[in-house]
Protein backbone atom coordinates (compact mmCIF):
# COMPACT_ATOMS: atom_id res chain seq x y z
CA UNK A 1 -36.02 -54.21 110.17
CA UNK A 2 -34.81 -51.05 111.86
CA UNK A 3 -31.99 -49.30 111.30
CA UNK A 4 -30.05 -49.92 114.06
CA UNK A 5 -30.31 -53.78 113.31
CA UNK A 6 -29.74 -53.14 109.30
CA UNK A 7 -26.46 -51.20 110.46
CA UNK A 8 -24.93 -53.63 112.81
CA UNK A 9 -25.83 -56.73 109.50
CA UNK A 10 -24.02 -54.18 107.27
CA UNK A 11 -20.89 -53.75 109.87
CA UNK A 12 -20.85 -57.36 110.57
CA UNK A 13 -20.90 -58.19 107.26
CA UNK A 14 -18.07 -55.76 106.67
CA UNK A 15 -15.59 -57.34 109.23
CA UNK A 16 -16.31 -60.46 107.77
CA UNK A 17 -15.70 -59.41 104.49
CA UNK A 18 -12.64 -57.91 105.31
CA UNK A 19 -10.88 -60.88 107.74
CA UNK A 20 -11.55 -62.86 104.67
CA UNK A 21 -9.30 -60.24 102.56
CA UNK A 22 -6.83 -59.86 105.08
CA UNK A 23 -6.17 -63.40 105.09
CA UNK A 24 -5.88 -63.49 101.06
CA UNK A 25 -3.38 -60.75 101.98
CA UNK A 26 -1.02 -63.17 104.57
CA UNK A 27 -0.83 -65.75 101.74
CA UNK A 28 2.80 -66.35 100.45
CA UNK A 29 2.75 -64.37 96.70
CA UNK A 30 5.82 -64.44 95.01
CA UNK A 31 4.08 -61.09 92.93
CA UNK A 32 5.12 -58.07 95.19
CA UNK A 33 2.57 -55.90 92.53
CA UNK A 34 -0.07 -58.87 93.25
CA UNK A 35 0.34 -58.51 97.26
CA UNK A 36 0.79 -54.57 96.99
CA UNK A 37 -2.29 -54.57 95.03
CA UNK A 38 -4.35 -56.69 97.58
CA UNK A 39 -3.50 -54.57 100.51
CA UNK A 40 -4.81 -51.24 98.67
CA UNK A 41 -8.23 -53.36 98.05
CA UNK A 42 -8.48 -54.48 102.17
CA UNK A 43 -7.09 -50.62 102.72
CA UNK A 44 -10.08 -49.46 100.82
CA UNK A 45 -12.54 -51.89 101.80
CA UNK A 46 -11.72 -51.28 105.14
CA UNK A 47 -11.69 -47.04 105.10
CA UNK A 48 -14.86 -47.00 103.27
CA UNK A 49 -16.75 -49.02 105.95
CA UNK A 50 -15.13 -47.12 108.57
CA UNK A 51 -13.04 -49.62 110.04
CA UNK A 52 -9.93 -47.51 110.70
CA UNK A 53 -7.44 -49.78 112.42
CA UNK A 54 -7.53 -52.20 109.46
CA UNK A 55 -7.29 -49.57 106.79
CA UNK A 56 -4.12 -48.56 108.11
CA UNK A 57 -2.87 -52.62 108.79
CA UNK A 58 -3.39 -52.39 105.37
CA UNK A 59 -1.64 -49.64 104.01
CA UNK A 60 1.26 -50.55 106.19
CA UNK A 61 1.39 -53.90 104.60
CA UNK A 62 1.11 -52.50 101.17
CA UNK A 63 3.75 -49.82 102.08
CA UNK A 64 6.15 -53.19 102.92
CA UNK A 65 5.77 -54.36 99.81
CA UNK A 66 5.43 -51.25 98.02
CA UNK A 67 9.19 -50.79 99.16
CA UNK A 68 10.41 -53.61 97.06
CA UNK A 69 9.61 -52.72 93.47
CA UNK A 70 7.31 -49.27 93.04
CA UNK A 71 7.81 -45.86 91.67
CA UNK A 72 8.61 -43.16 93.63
CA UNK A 73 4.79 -41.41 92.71
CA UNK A 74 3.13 -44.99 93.99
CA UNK A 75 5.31 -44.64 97.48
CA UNK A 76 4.26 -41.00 97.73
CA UNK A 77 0.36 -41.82 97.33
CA UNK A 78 0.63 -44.50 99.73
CA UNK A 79 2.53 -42.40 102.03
CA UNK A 80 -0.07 -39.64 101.65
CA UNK A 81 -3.09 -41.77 102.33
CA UNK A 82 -1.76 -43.85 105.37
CA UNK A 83 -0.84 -39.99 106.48
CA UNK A 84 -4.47 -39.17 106.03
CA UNK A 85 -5.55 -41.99 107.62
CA UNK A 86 -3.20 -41.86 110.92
CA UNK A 87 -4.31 -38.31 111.33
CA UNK A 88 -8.33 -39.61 111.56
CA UNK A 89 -7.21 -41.91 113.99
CA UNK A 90 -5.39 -38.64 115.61
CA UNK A 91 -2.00 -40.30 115.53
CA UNK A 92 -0.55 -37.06 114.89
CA UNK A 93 3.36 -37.09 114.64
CA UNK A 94 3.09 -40.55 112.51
CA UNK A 95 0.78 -38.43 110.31
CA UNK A 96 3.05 -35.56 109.88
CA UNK A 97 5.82 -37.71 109.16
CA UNK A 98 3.90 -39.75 106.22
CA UNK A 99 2.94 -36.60 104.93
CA UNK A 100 6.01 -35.01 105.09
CA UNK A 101 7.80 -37.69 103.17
CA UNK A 102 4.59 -37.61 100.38
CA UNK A 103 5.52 -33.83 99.85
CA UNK A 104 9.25 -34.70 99.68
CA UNK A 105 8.62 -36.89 97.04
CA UNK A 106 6.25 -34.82 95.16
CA UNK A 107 8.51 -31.77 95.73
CA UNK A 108 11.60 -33.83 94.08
CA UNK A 109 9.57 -35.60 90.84
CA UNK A 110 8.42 -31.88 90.40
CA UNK A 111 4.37 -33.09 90.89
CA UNK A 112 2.65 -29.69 91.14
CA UNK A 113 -0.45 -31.07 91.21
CA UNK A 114 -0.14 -33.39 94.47
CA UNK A 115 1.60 -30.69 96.38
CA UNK A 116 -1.47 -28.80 97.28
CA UNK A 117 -3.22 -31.89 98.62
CA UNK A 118 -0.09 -32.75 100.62
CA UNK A 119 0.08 -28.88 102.37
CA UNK A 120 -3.43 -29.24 103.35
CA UNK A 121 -3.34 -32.52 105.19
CA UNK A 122 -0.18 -31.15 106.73
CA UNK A 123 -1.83 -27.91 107.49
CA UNK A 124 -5.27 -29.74 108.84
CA UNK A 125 -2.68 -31.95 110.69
CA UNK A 126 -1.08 -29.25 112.67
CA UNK A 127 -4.58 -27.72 113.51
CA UNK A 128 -5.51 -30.80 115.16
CA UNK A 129 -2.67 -30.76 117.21
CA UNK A 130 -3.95 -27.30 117.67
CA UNK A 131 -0.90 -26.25 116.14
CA UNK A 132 -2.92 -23.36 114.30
CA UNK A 133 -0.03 -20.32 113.64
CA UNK A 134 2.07 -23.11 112.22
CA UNK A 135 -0.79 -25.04 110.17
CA UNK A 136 -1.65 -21.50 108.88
CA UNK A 137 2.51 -21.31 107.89
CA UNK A 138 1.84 -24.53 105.71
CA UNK A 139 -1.34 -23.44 104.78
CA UNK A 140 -0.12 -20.54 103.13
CA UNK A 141 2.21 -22.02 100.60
CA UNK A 142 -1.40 -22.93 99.32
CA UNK A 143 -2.10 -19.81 98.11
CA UNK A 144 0.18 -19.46 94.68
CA UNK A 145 -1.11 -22.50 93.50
CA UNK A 146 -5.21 -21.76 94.00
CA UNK A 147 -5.34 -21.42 89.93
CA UNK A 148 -3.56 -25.45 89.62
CA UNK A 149 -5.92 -26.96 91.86
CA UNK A 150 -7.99 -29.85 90.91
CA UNK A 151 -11.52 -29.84 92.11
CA UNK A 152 -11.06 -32.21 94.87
CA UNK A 153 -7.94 -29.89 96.12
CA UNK A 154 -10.46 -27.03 95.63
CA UNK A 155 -12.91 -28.24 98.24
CA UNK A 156 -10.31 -28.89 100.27
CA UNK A 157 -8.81 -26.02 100.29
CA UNK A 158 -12.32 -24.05 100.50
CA UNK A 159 -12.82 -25.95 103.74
CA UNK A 160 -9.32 -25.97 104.96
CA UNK A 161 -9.54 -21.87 104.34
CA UNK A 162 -12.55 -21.44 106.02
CA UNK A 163 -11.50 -23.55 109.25
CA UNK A 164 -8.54 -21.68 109.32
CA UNK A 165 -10.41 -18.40 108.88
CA UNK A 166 -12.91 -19.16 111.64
CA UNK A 167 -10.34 -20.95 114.23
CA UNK A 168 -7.50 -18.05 114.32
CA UNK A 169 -9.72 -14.93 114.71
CA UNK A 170 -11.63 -16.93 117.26
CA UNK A 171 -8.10 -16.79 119.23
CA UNK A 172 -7.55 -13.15 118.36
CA UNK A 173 -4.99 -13.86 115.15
CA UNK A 174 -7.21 -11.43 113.60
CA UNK A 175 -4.52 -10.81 110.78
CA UNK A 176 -3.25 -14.17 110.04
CA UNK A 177 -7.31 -14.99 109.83
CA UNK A 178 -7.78 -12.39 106.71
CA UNK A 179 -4.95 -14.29 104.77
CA UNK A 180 -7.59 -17.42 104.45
CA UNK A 181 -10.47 -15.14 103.36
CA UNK A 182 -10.02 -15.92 99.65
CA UNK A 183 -12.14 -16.23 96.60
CA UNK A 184 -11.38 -18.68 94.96
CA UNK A 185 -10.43 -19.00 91.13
């Protein structure tokens, strides 16, 4: 079987997979945290196969019913990853917005360690509305908190550095490019 035919199987199978979840998802629960939780699951099913649109259906829906009975930390992650998503489906301003209300949140529960994530995604965000002087702004707050970063943030903010780096000297910000030149801790 080549891998062309193996791929389209595996996608196929996928979609199925996933209409199957999705209509689990429509079903009447009286359990918001039951119905919240089965929305991540499609969300996640969904994003790791690829299929965008869906993963986003989902995390609306489980956004709906995360409004009903959730912490403040669970709204914020949901916020942030719906953010992440919209912005891979370059839906910038509905991205910004999702990921400005995650880093509200975090910023008011005092979360140091989700802040980072959130400035990066808001930085990347801005750069791909090739809004790179004001992604660099966000980008920037970054910096103090290097030490605090987890080692998913770290890679993140390796790459996000080096992007930045690169993009703005390539359009003559040679100084705003050395602030991005880092070593990291």
């Amino acid at each position: 079987m080549n891998t062309l035919v193996l791929m389209k199987l595996i996608r196929s199978r996928a979609l199925f997979a996933i209409s199957l979840l999705l209509q689990l998802s429509n079903c009447n629960y009286s359990d918001a945290r039951g119905e919240y939780d089965r929305h991540l699951k499609v969300c996640s099913t969904a994003e790791s196969n690829g299929l965008l649109d869906a993963a986003v259906q989902a995390c609306s829906q489980a956004l709906i019913a995360d409004n009903q009975v959730f912490t403040q930390a669970e709204t914020s992650d949901l916020l942030y990853r719906l953010g992440c998503l919209q912005r891979q489906q370059e839906q910038f301003k509905d991205a910004e917005m999702l990921i400005r209300r995650s880093l509200t949140i975090e910023q008011l529960l005092g979360n140091q360690e989700k802040i980072p994530s959130r400035l990066i995604e808001l930085a990347l965000n801005q750069a791909g509305q090739d809004l790179w002087l004001e992604g660099a702004y966000t980008l920037k707050h970054v910096v103090p908190l290097l030490e605090r970063l987890s080692d998913s943030d770290r890679k993140a903010a390796v790459s996000a550095f080096k992007l930045f780096s690169v993009r703005l000297e390539l359009r003559g910000h040679t100084a705003e490019a050395k602030h991005f030149r880092v070593d990291f801790p």
